[in-house]
PDB file of N, CA and C in Angstrom:
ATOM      1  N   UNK A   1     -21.565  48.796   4.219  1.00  0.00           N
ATOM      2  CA  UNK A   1     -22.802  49.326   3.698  1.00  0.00           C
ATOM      3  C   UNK A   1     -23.488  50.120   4.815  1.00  0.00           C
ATOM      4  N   UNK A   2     -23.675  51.337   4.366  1.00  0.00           N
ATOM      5  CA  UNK A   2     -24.869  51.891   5.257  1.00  0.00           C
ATOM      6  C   UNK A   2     -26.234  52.691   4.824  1.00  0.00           C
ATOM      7  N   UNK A   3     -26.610  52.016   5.864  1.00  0.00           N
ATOM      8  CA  UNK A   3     -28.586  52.579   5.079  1.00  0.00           C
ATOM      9  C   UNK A   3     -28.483  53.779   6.128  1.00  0.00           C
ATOM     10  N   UNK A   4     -29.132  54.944   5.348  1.00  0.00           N
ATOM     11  CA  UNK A   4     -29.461  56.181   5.793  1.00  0.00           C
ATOM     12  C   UNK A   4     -31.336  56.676   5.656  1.00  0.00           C
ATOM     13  N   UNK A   5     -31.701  56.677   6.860  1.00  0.00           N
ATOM     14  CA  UNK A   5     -32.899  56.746   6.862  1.00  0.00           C
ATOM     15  C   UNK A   5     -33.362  58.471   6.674  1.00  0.00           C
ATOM     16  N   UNK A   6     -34.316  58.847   5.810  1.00  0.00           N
ATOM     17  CA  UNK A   6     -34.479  60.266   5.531  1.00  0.00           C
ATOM     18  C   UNK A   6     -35.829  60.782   6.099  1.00  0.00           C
ATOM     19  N   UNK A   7     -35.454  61.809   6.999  1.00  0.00           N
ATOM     20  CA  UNK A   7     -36.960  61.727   7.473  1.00  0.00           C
ATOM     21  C   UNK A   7     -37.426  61.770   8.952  1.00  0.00           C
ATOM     22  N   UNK A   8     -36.356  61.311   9.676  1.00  0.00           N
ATOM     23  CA  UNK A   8     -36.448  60.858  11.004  1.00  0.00           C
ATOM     24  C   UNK A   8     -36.210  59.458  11.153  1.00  0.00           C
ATOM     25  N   UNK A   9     -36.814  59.309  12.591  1.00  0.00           N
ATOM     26  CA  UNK A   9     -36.047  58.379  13.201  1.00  0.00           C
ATOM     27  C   UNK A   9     -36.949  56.888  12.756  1.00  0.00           C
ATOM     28  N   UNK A  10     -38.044  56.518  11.861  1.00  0.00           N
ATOM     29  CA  UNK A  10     -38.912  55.557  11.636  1.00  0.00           C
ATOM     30  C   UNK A  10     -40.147  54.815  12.243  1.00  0.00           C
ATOM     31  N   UNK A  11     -40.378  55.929  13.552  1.00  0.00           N
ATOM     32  CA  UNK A  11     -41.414  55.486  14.382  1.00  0.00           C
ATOM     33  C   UNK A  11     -42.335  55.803  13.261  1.00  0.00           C
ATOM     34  N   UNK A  12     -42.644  56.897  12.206  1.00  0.00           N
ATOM     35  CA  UNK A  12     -43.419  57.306  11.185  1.00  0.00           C
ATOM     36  C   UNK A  12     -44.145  56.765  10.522  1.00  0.00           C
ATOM     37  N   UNK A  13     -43.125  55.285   9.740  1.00  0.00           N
ATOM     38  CA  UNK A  13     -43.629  54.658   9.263  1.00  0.00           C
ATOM     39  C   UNK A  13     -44.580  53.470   9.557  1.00  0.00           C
ATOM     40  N   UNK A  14     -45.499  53.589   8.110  1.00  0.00           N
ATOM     41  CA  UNK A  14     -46.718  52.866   8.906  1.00  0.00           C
ATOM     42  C   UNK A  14     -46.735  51.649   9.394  1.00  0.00           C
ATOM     43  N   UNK A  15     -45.713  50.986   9.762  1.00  0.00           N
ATOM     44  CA  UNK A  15     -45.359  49.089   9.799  1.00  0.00           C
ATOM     45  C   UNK A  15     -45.385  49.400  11.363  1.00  0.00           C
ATOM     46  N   UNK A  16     -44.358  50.136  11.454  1.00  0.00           N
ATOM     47  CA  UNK A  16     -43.817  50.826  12.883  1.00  0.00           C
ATOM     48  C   UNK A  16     -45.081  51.158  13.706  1.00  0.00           C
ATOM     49  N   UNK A  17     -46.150  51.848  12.762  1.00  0.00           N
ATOM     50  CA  UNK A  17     -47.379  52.298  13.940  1.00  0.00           C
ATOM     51  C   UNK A  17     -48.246  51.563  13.997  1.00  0.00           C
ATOM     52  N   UNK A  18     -48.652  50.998  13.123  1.00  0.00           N
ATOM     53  CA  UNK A  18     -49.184  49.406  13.291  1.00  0.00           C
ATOM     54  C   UNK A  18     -49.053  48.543  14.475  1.00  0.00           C
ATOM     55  N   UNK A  19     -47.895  48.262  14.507  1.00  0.00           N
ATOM     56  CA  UNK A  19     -47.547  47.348  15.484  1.00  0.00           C
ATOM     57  C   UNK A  19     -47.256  47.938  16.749  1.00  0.00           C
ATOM     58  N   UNK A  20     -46.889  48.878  16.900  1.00  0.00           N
ATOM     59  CA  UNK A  20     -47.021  49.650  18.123  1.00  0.00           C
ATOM     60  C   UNK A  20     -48.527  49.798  18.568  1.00  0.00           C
ATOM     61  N   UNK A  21     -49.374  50.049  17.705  1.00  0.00           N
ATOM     62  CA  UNK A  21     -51.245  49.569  17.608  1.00  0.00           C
ATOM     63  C   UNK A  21     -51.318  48.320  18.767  1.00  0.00           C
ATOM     64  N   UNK A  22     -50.757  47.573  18.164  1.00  0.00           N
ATOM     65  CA  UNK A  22     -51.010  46.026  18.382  1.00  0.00           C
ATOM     66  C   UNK A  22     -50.280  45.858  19.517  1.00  0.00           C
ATOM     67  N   UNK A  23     -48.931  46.108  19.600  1.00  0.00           N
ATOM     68  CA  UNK A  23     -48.906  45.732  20.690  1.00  0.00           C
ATOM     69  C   UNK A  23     -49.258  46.667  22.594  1.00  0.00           C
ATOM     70  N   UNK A  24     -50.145  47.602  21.841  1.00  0.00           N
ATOM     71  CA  UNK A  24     -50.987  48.780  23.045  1.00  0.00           C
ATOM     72  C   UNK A  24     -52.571  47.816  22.895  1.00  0.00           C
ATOM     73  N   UNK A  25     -52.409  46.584  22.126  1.00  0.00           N
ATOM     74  CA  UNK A  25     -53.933  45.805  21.916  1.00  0.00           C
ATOM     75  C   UNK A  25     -54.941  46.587  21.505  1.00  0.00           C
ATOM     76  N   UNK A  26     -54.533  47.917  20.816  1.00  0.00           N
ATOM     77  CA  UNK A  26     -55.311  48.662  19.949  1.00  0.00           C
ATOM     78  C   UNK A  26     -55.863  48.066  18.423  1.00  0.00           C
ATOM     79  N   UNK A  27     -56.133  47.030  18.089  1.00  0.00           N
ATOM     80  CA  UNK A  27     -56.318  45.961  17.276  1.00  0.00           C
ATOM     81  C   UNK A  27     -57.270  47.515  15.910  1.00  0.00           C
ATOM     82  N   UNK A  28     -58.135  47.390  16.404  1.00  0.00           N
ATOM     83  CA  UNK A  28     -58.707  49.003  15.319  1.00  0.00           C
ATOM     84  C   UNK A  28     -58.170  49.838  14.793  1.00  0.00           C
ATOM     85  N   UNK A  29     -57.309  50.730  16.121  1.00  0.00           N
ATOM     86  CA  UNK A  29     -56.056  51.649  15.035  1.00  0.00           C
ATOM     87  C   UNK A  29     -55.364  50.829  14.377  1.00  0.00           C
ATOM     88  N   UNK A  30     -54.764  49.739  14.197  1.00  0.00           N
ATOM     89  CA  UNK A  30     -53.712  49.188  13.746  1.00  0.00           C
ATOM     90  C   UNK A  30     -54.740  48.632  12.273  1.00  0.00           C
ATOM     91  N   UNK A  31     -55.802  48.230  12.243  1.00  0.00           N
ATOM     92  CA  UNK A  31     -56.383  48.290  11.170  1.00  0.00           C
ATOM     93  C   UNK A  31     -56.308  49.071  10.177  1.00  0.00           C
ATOM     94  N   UNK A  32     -56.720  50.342  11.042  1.00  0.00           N
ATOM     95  CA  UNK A  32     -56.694  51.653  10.146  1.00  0.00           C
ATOM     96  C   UNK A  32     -55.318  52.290   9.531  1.00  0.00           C
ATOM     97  N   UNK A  33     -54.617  52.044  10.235  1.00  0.00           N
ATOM     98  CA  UNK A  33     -52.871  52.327   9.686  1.00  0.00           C
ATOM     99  C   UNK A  33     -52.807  51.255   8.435  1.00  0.00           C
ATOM    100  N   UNK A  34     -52.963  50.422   8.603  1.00  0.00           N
ATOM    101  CA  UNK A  34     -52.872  48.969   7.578  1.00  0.00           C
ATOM    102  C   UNK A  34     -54.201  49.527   6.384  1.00  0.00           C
ATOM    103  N   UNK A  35     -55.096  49.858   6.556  1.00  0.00           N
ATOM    104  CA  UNK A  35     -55.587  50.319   5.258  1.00  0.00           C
ATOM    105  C   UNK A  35     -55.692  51.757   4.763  1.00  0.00           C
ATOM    106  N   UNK A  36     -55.314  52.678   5.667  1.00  0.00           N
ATOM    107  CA  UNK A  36     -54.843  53.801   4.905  1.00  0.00           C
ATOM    108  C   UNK A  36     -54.095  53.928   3.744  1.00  0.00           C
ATOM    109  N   UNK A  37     -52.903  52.480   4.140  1.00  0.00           N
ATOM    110  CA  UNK A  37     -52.030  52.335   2.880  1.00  0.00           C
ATOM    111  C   UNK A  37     -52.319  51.196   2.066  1.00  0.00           C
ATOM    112  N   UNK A  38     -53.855  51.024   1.973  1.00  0.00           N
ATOM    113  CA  UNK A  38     -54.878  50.311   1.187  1.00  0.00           C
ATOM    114  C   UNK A  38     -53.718  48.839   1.372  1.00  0.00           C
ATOM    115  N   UNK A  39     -53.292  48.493   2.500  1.00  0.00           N
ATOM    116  CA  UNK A  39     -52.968  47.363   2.776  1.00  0.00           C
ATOM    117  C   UNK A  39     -53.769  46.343   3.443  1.00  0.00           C
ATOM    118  N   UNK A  40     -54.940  45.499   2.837  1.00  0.00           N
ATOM    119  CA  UNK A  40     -56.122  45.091   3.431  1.00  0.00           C
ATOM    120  C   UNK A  40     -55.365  44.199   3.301  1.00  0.00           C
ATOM    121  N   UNK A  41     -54.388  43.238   2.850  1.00  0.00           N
ATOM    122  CA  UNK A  41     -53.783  41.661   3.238  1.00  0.00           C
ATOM    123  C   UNK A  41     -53.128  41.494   4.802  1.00  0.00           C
ATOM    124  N   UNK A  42     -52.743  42.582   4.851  1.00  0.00           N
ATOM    125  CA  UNK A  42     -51.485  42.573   6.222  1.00  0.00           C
ATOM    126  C   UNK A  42     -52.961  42.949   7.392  1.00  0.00           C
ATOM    127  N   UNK A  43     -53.856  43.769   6.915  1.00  0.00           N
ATOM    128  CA  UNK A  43     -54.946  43.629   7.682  1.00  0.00           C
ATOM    129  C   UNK A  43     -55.513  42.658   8.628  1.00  0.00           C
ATOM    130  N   UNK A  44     -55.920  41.449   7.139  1.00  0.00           N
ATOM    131  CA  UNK A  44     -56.589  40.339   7.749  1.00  0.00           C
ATOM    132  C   UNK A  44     -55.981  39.738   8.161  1.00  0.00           C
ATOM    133  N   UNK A  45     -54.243  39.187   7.869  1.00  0.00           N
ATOM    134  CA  UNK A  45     -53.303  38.707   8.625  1.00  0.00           C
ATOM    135  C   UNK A  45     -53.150  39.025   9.888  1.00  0.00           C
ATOM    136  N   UNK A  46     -52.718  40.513  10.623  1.00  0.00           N
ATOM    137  CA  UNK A  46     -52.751  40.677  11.702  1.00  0.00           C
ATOM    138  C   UNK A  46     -54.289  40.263  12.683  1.00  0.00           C
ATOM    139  N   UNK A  47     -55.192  40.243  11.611  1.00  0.00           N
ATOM    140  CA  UNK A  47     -56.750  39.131  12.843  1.00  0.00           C
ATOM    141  C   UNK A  47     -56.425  38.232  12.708  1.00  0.00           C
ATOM    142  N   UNK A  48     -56.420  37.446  11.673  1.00  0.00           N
ATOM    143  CA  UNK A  48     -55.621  35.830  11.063  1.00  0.00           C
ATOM    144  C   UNK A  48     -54.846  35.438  12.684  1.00  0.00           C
ATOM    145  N   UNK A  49     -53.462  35.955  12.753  1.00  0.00           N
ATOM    146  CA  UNK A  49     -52.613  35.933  13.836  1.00  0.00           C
ATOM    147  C   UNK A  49     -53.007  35.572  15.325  1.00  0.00           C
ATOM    148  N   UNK A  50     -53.966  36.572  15.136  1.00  0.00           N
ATOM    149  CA  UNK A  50     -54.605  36.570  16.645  1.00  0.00           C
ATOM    150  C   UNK A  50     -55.871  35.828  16.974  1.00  0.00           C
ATOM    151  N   UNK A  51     -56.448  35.371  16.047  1.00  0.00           N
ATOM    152  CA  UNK A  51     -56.866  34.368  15.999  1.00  0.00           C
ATOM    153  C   UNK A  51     -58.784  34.936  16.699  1.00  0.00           C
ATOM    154  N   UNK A  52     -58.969  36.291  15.202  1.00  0.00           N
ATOM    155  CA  UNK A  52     -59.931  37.322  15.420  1.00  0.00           C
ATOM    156  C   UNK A  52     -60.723  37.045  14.120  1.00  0.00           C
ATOM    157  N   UNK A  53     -61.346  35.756  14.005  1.00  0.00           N
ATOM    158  CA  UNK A  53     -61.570  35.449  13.053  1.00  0.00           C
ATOM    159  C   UNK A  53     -63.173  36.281  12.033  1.00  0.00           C
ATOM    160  N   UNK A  54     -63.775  36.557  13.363  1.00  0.00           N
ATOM    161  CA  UNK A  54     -64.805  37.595  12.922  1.00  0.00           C
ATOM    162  C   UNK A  54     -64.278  39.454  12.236  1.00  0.00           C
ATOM    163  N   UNK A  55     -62.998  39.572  13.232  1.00  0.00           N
ATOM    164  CA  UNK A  55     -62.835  40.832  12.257  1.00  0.00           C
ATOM    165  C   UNK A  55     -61.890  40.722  11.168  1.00  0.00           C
ATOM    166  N   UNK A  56     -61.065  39.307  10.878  1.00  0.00           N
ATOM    167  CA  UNK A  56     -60.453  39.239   9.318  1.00  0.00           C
ATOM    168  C   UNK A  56     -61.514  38.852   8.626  1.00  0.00           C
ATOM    169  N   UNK A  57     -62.988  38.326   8.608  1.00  0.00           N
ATOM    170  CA  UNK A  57     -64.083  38.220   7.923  1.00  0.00           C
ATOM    171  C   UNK A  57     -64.357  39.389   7.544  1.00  0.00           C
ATOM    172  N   UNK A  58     -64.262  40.357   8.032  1.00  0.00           N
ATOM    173  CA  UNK A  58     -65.218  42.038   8.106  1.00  0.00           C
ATOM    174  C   UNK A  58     -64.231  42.317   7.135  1.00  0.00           C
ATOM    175  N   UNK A  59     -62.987  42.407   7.314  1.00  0.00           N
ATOM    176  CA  UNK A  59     -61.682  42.837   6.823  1.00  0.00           C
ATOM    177  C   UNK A  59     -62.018  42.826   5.375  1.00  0.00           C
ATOM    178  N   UNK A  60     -61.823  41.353   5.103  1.00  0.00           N
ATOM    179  CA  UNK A  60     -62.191  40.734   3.850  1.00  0.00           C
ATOM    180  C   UNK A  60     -63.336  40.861   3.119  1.00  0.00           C
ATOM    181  N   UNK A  61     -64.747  41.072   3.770  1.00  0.00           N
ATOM    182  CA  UNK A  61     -65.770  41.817   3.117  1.00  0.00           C
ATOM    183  C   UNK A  61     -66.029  43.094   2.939  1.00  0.00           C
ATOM    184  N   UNK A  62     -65.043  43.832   3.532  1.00  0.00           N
ATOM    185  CA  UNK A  62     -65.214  45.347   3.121  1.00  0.00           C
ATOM    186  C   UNK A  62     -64.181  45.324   1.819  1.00  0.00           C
ATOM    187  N   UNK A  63     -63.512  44.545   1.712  1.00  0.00           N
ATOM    188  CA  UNK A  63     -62.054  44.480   0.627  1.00  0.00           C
ATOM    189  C   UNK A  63     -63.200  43.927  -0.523  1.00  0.00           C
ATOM    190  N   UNK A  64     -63.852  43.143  -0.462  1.00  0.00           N
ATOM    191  CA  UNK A  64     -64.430  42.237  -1.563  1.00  0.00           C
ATOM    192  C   UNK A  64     -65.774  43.262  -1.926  1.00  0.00           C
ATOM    193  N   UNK A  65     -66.200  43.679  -1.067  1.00  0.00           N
ATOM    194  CA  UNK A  65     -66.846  44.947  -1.075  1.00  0.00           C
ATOM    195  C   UNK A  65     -66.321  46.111  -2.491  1.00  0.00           C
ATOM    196  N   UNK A  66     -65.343  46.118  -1.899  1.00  0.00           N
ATOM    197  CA  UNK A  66     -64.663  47.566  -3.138  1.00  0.00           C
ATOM    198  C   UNK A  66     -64.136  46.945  -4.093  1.00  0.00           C
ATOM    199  N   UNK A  67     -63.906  45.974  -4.113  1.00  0.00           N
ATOM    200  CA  UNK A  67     -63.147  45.433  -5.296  1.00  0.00           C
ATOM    201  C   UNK A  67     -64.553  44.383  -6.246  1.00  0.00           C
ATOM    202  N   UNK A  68     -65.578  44.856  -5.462  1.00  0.00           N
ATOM    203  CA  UNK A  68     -66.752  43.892  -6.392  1.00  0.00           C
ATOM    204  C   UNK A  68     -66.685  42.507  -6.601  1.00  0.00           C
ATOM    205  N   UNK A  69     -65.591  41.890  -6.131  1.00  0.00           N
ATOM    206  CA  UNK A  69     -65.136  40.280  -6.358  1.00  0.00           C
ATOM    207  C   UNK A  69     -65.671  39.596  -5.294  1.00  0.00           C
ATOM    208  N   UNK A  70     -65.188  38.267  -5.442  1.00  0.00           N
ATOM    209  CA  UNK A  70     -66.058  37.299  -5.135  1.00  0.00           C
ATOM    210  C   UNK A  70     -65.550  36.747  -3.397  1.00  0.00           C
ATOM    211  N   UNK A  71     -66.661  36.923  -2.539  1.00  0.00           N
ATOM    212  CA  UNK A  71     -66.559  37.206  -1.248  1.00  0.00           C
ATOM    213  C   UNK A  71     -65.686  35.730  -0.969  1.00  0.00           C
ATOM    214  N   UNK A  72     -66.665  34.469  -1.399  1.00  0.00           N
ATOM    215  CA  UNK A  72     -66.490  33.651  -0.815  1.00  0.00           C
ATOM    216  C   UNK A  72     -64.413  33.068  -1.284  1.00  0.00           C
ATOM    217  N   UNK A  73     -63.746  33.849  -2.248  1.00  0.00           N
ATOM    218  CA  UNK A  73     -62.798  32.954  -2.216  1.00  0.00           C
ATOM    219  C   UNK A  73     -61.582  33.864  -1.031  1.00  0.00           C
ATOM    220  N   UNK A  74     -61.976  34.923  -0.608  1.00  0.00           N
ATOM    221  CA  UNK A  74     -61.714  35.735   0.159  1.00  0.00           C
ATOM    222  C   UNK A  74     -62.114  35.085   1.587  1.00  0.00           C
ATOM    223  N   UNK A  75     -63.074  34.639   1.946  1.00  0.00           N
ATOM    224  CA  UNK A  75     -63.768  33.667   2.358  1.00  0.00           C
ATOM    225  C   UNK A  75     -63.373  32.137   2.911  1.00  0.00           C
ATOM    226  N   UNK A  76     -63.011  31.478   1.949  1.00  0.00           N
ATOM    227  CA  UNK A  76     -62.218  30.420   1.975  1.00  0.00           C
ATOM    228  C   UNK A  76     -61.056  30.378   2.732  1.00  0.00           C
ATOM    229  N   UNK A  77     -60.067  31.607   2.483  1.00  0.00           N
ATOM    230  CA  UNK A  77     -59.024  31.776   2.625  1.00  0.00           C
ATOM    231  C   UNK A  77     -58.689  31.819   4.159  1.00  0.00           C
ATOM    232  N   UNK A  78     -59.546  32.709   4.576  1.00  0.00           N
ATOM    233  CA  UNK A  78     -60.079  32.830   6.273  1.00  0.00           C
ATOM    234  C   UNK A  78     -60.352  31.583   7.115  1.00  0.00           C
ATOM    235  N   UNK A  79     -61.249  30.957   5.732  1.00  0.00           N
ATOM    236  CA  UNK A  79     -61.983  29.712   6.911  1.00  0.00           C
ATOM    237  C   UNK A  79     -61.419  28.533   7.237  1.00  0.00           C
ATOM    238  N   UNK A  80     -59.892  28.452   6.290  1.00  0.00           N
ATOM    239  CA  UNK A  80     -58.678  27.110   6.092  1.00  0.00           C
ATOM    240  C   UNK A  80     -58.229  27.586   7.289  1.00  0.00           C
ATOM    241  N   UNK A  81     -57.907  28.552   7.827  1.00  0.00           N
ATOM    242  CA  UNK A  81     -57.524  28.347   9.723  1.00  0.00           C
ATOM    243  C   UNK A  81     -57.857  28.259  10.225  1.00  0.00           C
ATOM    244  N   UNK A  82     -59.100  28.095  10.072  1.00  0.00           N
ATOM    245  CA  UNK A  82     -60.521  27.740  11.044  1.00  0.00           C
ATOM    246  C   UNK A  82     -60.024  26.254  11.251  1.00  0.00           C
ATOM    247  N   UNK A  83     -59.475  24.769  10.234  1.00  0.00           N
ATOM    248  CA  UNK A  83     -59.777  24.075  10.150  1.00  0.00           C
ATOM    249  C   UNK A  83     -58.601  23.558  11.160  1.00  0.00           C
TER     250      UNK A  83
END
């Protein structure tokens, strides 16, 4: 089997620049790569991870924000690694 990548070489993609973000401890750009592609879960995960518990809060209220739903179960979710 071979996978053929189209496009170049995959530094492009946004997983790839993300984490290249993260690991330059650019924690902000790597945000912004992660919700450009309205990926706000992998967002709060990568604060989750690092254990940035004030900016997967922000994360999660700008998400609960646009989506009009309910902060606190967004909320919850954050605060069970707190425990």
């Amino acid at each position: 089997m071979t996978i053929c990548l189209q496009g170049g070489n995959g530094f492009d993609y946004y997983k790839v620049r993300a984490r290249n973000a993260i690991m330059n401890r650019n924690f902000k750009l790597a945000e912004s790569i992660y919700l450009e592609q309205n990926n706000v879960e992998e967002a709060m995960d990568m604060y989750q991870e690092l254990h940035k518990w004030d900016e997967a809060i922000e994360v999660a209220e700008a998400k609960v924000s646009q989506e009009s739903g309910d902060f606190f179960s967004a909320y919850r979710r954050i605060s069970a690694h707190l425990s």
